[in-house]
PDB file of N, CA and C in Angstrom:
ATOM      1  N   UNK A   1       0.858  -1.173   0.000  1.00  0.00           N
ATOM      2  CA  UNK A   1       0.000   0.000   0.000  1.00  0.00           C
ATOM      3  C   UNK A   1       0.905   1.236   0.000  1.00  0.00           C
ATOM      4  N   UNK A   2       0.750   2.072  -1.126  1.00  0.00           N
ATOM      5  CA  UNK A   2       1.693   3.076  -0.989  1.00  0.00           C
ATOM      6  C   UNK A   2       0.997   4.266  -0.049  1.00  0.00           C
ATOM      7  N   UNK A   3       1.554   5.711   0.134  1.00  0.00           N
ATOM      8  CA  UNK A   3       1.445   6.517   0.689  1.00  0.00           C
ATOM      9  C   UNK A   3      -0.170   7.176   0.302  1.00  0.00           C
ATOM     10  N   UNK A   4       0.030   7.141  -0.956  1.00  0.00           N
ATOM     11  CA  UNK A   4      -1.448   7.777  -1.339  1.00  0.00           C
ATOM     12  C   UNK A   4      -2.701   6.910  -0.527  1.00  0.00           C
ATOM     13  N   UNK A   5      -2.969   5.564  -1.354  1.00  0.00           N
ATOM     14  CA  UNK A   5      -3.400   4.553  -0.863  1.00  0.00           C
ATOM     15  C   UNK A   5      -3.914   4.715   0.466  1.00  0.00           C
ATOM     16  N   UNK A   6      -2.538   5.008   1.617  1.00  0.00           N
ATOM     17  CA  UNK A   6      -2.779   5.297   3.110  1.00  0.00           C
ATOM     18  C   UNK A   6      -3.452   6.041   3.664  1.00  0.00           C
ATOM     19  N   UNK A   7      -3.254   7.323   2.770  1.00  0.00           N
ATOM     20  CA  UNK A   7      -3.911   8.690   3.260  1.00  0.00           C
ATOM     21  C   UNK A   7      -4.994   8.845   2.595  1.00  0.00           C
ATOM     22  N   UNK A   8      -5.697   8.281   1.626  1.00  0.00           N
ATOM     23  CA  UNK A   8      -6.747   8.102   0.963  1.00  0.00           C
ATOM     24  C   UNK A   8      -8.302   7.232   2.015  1.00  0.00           C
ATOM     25  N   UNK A   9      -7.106   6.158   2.208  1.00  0.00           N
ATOM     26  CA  UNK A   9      -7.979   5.296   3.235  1.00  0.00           C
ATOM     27  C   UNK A   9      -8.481   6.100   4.520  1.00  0.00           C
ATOM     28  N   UNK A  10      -7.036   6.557   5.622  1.00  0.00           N
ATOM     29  CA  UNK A  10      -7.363   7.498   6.480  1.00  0.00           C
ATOM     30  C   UNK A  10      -8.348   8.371   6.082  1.00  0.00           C
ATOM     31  N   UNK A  11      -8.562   9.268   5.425  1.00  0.00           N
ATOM     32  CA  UNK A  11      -9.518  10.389   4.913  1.00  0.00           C
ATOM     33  C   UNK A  11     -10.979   9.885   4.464  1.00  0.00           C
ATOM     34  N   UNK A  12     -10.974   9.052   3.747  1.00  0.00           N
ATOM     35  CA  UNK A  12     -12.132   8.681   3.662  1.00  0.00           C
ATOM     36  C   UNK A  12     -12.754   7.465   4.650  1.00  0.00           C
ATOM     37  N   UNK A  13     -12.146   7.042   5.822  1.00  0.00           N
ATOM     38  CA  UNK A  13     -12.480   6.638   6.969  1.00  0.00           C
ATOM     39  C   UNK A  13     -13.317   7.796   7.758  1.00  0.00           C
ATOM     40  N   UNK A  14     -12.661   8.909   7.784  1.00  0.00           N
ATOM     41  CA  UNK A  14     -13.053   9.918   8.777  1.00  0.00           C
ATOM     42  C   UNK A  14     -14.077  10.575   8.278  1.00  0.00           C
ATOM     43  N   UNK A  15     -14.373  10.842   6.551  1.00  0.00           N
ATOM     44  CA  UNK A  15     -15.379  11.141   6.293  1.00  0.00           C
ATOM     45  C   UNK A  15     -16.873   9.970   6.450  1.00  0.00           C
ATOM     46  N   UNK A  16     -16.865   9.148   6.549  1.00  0.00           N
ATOM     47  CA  UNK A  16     -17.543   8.348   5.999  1.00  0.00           C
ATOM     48  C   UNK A  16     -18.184   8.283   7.883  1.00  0.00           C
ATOM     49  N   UNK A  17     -17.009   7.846   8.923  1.00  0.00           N
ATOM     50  CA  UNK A  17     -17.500   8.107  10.138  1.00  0.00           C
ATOM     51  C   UNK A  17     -18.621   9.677  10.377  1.00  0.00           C
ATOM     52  N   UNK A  18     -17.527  10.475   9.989  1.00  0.00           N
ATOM     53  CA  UNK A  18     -18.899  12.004   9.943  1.00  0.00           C
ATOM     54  C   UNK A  18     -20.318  11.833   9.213  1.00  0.00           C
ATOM     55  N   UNK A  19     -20.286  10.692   8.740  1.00  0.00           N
ATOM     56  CA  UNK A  19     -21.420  10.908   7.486  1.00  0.00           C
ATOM     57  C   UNK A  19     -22.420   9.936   8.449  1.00  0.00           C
ATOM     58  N   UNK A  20     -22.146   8.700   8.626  1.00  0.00           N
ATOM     59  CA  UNK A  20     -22.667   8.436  10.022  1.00  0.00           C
ATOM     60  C   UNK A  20     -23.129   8.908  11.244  1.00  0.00           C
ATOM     61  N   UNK A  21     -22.403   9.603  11.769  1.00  0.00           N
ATOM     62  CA  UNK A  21     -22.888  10.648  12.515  1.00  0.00           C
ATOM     63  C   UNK A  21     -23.993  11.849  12.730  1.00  0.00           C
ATOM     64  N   UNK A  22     -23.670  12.163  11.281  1.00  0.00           N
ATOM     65  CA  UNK A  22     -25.012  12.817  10.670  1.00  0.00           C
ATOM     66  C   UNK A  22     -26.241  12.161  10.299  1.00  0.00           C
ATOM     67  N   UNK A  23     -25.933  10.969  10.118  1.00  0.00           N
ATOM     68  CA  UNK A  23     -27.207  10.187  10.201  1.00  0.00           C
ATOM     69  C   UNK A  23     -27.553  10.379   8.095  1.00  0.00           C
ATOM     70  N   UNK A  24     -26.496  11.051   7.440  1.00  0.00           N
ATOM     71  CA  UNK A  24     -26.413  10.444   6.062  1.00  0.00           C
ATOM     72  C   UNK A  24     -26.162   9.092   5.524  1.00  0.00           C
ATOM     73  N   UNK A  25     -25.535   8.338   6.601  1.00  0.00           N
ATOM     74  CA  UNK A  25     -24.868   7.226   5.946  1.00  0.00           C
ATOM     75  C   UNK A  25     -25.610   6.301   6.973  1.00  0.00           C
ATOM     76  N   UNK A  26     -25.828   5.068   6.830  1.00  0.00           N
ATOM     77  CA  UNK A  26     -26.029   4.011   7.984  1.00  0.00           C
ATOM     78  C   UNK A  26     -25.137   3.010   7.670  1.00  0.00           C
ATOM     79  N   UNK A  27     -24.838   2.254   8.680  1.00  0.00           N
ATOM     80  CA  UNK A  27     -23.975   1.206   8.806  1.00  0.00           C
ATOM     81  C   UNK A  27     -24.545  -0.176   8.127  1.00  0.00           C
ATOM     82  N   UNK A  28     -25.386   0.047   7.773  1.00  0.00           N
ATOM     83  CA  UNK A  28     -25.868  -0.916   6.719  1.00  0.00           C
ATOM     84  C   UNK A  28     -25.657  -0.589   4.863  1.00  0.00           C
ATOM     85  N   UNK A  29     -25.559   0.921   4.916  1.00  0.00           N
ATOM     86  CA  UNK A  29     -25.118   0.947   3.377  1.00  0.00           C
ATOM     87  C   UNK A  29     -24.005   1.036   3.505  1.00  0.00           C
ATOM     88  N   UNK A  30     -22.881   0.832   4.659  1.00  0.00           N
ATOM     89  CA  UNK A  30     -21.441   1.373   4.352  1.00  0.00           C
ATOM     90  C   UNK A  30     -20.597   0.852   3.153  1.00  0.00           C
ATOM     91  N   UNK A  31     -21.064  -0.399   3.313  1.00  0.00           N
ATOM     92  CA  UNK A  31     -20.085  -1.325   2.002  1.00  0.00           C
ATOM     93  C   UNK A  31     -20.569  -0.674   1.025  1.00  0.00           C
ATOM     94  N   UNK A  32     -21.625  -0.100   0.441  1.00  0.00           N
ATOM     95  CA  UNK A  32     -22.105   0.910  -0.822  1.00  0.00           C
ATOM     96  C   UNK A  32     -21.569   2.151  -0.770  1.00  0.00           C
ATOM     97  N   UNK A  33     -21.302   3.142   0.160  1.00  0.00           N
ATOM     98  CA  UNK A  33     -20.860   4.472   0.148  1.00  0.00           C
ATOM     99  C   UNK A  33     -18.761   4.348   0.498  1.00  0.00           C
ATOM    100  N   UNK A  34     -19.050   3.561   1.541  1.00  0.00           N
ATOM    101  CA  UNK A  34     -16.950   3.322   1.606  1.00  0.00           C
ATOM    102  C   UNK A  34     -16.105   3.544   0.072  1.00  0.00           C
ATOM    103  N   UNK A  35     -16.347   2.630  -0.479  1.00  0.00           N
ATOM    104  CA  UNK A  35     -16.019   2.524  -1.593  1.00  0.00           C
ATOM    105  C   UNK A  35     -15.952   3.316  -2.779  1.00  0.00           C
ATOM    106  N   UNK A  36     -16.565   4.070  -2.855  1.00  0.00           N
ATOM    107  CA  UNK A  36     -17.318   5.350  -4.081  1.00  0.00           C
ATOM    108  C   UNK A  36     -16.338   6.435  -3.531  1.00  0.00           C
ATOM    109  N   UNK A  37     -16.431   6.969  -1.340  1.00  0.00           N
ATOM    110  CA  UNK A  37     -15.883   7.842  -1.189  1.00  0.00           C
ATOM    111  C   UNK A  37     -14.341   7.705  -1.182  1.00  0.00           C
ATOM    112  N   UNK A  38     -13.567   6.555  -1.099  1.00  0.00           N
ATOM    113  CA  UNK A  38     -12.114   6.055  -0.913  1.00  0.00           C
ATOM    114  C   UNK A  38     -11.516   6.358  -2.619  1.00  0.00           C
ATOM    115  N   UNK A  39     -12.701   5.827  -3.619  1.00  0.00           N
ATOM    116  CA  UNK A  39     -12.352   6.451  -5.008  1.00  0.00           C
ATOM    117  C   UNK A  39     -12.515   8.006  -5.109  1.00  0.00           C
ATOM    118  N   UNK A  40     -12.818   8.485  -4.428  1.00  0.00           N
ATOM    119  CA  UNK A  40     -12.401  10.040  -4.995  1.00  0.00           C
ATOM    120  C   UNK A  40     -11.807  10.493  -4.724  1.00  0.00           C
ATOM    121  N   UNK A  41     -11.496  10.184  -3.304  1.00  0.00           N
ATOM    122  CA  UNK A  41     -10.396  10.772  -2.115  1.00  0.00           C
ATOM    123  C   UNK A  41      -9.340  10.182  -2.720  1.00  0.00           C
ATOM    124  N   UNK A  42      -9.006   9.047  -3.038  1.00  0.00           N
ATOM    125  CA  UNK A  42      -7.738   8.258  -4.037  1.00  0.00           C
ATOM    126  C   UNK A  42      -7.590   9.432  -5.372  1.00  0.00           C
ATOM    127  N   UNK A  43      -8.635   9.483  -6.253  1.00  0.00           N
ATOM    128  CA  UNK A  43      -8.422  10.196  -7.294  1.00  0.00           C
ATOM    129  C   UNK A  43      -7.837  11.532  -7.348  1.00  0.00           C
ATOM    130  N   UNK A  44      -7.952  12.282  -5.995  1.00  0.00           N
ATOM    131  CA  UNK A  44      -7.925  13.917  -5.755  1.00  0.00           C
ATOM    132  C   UNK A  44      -6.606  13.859  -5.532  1.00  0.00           C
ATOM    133  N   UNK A  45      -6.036  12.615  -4.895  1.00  0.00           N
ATOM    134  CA  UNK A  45      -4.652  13.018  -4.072  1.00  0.00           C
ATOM    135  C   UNK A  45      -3.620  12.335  -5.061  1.00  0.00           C
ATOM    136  N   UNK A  46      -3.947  11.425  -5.793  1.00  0.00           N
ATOM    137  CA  UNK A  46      -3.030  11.273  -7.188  1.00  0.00           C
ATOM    138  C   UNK A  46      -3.157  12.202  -8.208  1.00  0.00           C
ATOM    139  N   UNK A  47      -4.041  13.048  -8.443  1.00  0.00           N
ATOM    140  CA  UNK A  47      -4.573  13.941  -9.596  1.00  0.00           C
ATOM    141  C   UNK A  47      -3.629  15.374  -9.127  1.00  0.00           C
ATOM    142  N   UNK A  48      -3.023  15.541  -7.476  1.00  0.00           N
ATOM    143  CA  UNK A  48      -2.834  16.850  -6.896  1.00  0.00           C
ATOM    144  C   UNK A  48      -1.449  17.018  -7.669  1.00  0.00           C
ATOM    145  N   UNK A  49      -0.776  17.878  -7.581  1.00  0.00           N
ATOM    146  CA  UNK A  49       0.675  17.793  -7.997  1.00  0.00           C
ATOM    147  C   UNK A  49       1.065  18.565  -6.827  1.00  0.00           C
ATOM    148  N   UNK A  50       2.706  18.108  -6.716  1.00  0.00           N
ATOM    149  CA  UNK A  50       3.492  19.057  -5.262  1.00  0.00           C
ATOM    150  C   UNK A  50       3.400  20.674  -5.790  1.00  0.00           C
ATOM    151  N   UNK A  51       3.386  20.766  -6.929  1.00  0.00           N
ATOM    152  CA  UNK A  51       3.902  22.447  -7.187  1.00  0.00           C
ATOM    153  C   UNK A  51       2.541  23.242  -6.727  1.00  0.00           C
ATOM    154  N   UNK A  52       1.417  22.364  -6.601  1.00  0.00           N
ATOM    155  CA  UNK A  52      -0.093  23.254  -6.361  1.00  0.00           C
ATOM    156  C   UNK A  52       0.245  23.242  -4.192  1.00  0.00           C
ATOM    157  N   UNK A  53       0.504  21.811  -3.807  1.00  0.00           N
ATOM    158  CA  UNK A  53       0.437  22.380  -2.143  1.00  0.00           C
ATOM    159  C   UNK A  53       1.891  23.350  -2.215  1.00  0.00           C
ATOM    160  N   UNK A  54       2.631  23.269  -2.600  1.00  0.00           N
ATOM    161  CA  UNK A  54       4.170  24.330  -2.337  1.00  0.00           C
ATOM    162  C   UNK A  54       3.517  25.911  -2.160  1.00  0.00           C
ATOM    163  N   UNK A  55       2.269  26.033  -3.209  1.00  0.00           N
ATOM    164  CA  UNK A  55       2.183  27.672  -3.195  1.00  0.00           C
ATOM    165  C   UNK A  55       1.038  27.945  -2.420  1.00  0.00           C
ATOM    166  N   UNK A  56       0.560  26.780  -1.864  1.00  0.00           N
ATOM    167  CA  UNK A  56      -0.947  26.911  -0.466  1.00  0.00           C
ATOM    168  C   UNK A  56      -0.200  28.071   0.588  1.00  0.00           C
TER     169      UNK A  56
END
């Protein structure tokens, strides 16, 4: 599992817990929503380049 991978997972763990919380998500659709949100959060952070966080 590389770095992205890691921090992809982390992040969309924590969202997906908030989404629960809010009572958007239930623990019965998680295996349907986990998955969808870990692909975007994966997609955003391979898609980012270093030269865009350098000038944050």
């Amino acid at each position: 599992m590389d770095k992205f991978q890691k921090e992809a997972l982390q992040v969309s763990k924590e969202i997906v817990v908030k989404f629960i919380e809010i009572q958007r998500v239930s623990p019965s659709n998680f295996a349907t929503v986990f998955p969808a949100v870990y692909n975007v959060v994966l997609g955003v952070l391979q898609n980012s380049s270093p030269s865009e966080e350098e000038n944050d």
